[in-house]
Protein backbone atom coordinates (compact mmCIF):
# COMPACT_ATOMS: atom_id res chain seq x y z
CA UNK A 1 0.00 0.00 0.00
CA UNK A 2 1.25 3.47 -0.78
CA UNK A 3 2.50 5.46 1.95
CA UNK A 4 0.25 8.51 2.51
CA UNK A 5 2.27 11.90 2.87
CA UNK A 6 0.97 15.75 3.88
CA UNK A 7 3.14 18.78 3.11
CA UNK A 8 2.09 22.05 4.33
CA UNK A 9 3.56 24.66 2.12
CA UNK A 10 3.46 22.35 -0.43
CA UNK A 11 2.64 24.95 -3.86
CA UNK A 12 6.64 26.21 -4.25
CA UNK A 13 10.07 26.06 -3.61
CA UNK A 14 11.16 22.88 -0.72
CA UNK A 15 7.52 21.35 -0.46
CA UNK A 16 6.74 21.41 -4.01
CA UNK A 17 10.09 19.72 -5.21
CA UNK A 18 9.67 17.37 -2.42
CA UNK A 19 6.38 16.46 -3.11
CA UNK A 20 6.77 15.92 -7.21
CA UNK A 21 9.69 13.86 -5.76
CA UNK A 22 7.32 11.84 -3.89
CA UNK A 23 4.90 11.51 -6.35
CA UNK A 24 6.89 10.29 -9.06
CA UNK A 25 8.09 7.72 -6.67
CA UNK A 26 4.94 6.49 -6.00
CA UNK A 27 3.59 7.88 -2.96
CA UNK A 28 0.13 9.16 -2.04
CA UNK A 29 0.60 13.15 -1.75
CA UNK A 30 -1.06 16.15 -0.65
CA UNK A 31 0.31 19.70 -0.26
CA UNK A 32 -0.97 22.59 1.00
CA UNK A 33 -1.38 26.15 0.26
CA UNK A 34 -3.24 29.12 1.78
CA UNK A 35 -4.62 29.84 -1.69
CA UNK A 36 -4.60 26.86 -3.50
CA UNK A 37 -7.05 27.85 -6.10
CA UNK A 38 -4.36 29.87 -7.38
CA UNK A 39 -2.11 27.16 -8.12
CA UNK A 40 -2.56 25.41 -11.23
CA UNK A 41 0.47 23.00 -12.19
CA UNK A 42 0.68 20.83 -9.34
CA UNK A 43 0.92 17.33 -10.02
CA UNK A 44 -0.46 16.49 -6.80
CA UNK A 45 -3.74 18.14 -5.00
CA UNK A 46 -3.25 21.05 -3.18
CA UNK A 47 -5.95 21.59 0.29
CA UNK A 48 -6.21 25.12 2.06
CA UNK A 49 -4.49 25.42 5.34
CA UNK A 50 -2.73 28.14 6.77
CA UNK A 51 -0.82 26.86 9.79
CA UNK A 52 -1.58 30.25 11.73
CA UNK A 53 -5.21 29.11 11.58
CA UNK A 54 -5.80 25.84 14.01
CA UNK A 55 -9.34 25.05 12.47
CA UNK A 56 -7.74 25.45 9.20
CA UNK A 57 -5.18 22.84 9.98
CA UNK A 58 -7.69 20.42 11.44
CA UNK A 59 -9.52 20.50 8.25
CA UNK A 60 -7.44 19.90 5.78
CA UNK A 61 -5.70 17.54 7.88
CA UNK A 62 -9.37 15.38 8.42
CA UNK A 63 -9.96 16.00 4.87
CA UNK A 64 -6.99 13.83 3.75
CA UNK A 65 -7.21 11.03 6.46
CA UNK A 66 -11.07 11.04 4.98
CA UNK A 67 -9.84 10.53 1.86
CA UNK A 68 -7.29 8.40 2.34
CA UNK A 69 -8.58 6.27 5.41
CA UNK A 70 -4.67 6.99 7.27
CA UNK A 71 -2.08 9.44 7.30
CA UNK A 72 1.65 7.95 7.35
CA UNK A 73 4.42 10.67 6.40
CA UNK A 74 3.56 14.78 7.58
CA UNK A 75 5.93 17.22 6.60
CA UNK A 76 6.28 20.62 8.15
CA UNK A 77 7.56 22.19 5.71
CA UNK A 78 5.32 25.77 5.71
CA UNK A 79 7.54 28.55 6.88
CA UNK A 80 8.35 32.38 6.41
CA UNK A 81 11.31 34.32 6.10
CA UNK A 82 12.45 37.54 8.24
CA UNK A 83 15.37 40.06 8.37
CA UNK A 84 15.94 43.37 9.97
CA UNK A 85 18.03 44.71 13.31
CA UNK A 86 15.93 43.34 16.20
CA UNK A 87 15.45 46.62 17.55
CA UNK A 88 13.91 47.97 14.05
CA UNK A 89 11.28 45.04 13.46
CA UNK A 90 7.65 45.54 14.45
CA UNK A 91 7.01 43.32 17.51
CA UNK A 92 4.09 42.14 15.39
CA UNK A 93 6.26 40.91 12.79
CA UNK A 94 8.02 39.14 15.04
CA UNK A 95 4.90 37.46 16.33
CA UNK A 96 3.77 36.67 12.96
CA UNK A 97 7.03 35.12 12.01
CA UNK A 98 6.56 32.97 15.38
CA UNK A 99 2.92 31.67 14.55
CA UNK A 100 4.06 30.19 10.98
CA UNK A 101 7.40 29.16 11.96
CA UNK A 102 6.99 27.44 15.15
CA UNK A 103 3.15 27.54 16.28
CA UNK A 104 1.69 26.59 13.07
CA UNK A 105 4.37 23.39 13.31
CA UNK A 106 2.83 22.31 16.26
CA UNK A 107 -0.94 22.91 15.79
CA UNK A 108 -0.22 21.03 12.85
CA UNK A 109 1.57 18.13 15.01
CA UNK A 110 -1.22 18.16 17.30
CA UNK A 111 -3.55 17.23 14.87
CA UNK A 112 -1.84 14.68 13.24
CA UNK A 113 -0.59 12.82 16.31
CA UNK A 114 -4.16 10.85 17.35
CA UNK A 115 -4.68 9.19 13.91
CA UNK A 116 -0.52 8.48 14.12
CA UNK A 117 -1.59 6.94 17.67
CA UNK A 118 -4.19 5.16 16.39
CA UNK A 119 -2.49 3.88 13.42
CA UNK A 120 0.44 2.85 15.80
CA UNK A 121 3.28 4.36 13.02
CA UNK A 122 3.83 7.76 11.69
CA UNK A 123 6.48 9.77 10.73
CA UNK A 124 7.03 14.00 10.88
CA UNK A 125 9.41 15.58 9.06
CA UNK A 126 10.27 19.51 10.70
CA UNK A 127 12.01 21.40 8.13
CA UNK A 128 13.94 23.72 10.54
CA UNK A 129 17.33 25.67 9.20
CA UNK A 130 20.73 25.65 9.36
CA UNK A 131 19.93 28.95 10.65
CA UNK A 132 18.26 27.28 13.93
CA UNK A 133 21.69 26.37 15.12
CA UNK A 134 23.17 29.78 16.07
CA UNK A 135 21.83 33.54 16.25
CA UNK A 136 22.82 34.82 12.86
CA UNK A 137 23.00 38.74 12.54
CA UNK A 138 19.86 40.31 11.32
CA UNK A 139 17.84 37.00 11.27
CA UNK A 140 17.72 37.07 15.04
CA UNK A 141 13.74 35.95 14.73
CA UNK A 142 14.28 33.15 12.42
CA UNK A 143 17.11 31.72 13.94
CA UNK A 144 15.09 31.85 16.63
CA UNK A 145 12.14 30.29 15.61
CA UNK A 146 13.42 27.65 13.68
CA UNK A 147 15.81 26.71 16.34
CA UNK A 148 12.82 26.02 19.28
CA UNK A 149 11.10 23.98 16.66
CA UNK A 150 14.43 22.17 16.81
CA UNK A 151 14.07 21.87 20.36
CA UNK A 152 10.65 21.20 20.07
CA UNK A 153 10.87 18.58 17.95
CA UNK A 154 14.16 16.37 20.50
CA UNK A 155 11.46 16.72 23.37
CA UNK A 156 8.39 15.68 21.45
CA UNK A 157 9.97 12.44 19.57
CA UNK A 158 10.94 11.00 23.02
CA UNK A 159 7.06 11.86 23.95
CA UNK A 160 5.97 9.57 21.26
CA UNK A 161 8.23 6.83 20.47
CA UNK A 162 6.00 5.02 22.99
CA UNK A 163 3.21 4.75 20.35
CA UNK A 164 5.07 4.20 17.29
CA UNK A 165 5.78 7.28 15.64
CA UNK A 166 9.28 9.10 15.05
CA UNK A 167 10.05 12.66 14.63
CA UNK A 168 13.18 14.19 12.79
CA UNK A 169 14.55 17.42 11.72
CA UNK A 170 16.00 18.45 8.55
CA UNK A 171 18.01 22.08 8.55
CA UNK A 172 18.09 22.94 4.61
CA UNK A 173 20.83 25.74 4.27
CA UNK A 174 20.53 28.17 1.04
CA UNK A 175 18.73 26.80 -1.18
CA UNK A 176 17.34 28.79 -4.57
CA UNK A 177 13.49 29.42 -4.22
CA UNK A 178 11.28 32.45 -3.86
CA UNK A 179 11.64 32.29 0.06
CA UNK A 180 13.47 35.79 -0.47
CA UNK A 181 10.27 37.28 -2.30
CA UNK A 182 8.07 36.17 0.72
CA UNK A 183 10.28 37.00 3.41
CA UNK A 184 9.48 40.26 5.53
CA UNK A 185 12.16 42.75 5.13
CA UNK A 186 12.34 45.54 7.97
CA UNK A 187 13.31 48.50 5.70
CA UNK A 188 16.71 50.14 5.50
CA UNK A 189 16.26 52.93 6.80
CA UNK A 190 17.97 56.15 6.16
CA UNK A 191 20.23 56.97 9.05
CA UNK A 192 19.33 54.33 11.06
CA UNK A 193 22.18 53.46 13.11
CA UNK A 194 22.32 50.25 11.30
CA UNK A 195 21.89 51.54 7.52
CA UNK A 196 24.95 50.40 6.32
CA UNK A 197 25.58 47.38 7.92
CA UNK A 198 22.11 45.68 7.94
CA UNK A 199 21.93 46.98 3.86
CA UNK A 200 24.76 44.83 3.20
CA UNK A 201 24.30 41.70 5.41
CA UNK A 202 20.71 41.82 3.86
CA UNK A 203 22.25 42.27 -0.23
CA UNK A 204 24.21 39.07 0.58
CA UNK A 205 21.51 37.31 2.25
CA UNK A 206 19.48 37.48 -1.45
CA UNK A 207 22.74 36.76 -3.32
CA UNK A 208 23.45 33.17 -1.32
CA UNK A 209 19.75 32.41 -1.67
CA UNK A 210 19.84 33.58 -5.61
CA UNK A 211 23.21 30.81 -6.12
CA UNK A 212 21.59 28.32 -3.56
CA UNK A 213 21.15 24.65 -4.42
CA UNK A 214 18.82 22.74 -6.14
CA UNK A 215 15.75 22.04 -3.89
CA UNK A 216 15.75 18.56 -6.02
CA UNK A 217 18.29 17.83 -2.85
CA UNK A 218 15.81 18.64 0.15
CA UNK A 219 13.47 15.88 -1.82
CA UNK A 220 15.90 13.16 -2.45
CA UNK A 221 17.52 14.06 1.53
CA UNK A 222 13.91 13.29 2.54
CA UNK A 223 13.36 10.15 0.23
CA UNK A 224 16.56 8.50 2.25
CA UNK A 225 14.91 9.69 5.47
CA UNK A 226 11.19 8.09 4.98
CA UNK A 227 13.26 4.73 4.00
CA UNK A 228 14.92 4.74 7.14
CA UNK A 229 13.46 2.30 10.42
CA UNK A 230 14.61 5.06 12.99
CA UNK A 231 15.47 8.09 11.26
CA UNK A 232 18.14 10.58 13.67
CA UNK A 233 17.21 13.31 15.42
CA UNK A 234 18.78 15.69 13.27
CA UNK A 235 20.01 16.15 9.36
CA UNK A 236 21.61 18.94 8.00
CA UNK A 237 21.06 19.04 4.18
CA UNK A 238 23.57 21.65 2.10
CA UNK A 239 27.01 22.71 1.11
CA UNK A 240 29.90 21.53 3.55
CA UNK A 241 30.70 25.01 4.57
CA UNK A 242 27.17 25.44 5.79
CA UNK A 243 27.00 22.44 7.93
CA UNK A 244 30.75 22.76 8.86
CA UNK A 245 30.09 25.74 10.54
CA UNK A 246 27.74 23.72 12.87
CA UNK A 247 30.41 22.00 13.90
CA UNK A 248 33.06 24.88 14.40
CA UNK A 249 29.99 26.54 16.81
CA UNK A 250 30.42 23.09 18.26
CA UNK A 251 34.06 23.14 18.42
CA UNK A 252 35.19 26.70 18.97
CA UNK A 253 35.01 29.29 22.03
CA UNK A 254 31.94 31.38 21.07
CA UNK A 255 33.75 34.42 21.31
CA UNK A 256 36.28 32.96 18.18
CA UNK A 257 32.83 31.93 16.32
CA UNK A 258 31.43 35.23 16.64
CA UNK A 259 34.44 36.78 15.64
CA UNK A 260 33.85 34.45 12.23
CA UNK A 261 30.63 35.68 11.78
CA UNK A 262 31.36 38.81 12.03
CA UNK A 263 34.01 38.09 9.29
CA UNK A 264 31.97 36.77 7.10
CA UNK A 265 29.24 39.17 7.39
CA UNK A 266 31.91 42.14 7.33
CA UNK A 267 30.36 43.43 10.53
């Protein structure tokens, strides 16, 4: 029997190549969007749900296990961008960012985990960030929400593994999608203490996203994952530098790892 699989966010960039992926290899798919009637070459159905709105998850999520009679593979995948000085972004921006990022994640986990229960198997997939590992200069809020749906996600797969059902994350680093488009920008603002500096951190933010890799390599990362008896905790999918530098945070005094990121964002 095919495996059934949900993927919030599923209409572009990581949850659309993973779910073609998917498809192709034979598995039972559904995305998500917030507007899916918008969306018209997906080669898998698309349900509303926006992950800020509980009801809205707990319908689409019903809808499919209606459909489908289970629910085997859900993939957080749904997420926003966000950039600015801390001091400079609207506090409601920074809730917003919050209730997609790390919220929506769990509503959505919440409503999948009683038909995983029941079904006595299950696996969820949290795309998090390479970001989520350490506070990164003027994506304070994303690092930060990604990285306690890391945290999250350790506590909650020891919750579970009672009734069958494993939890992983994956931390993508750049990849090239339209994540840049949809991210919220605070503005740079014209003698704003941080004008300069926060101009050009955010100029090479959209350059490493503009060369970033093929999203075909978040899909085949996850393939190897779902095929896997006991997946890890964690997986950290990009180039080596990007998950080297986990390890150097690892390694290093933080004082010599901030002085590298300060390097490399000329700070």
């Amino acid at each position: 029997m095919s495996k059934v699989v949900l993927i919030t966010g599923g209409s572009s960039g990581i949850g659309k190549s993973i779910g073609e992926f998917l498809h192709a290899k034979g598995f039972v798919v559904y995305g998500t969007s917030r507007n899916p009637e918008k969306v018209s070459n997906s080669v898998f159905p698309l349900t509303a749900l926006d992950v800020r709105n509980a009801d809205s998850i707990k319908t689409a999520v019903n809808k499919v296990i209606e459909t489908s009679g289970r629910l085997d593979i859900v993939i957080n995948n749904a997420g926003v961008g966000i950039t600015g000085p801390l001091e400079e972004i609207p506090i409601e921006e920074i809730k917003n960012n919050f209730e997609t990022n790390f919220f929506g994640p769990i509503e959505v986990m919440k409503a999948v985990l009683p038909q995983m229960r029941k079904q006595k198997s299950g696996l969820i997939i949290n795309i998090t960030s390479i970001a989520a590992y350490m506070g990164l200069p003027y994506r304070s809020v994303y690092s930060a929400s990604k990285g306690a749906l890391e945290l999250i996600t350790e506590a909650l797969r020891m919750e579970v593994k009672q009734f069958g059902i494993e939890i992983t994350n994956v931390a993508p680093g750049d990849f090239a999608t339209n994540i840049a488009s949809g991210r919220y920008h605070a503005p740079v603002l014209k003698d704003s203490a941080y004008e300069k500096a926060y101009g050009n951190t955010l100029a090479a933010m959209n350059e490493h996203v503009d060369a970033g890799s093929n999203p075909n390599e978040m899909a085949e990362a996850v393939f190897k994952i779902i095929q896997k008896d006991k997946p890890k905790v964690h997986y950290k999918v990009g180039v080596f530098m990007q998950k080297f530098s986990i390890v150097l945070k690892r390694a290093l005094p933080d004082k010599v790892y901030e002085k590298i990121l300060m390097n490399h964002y000329k700070l």
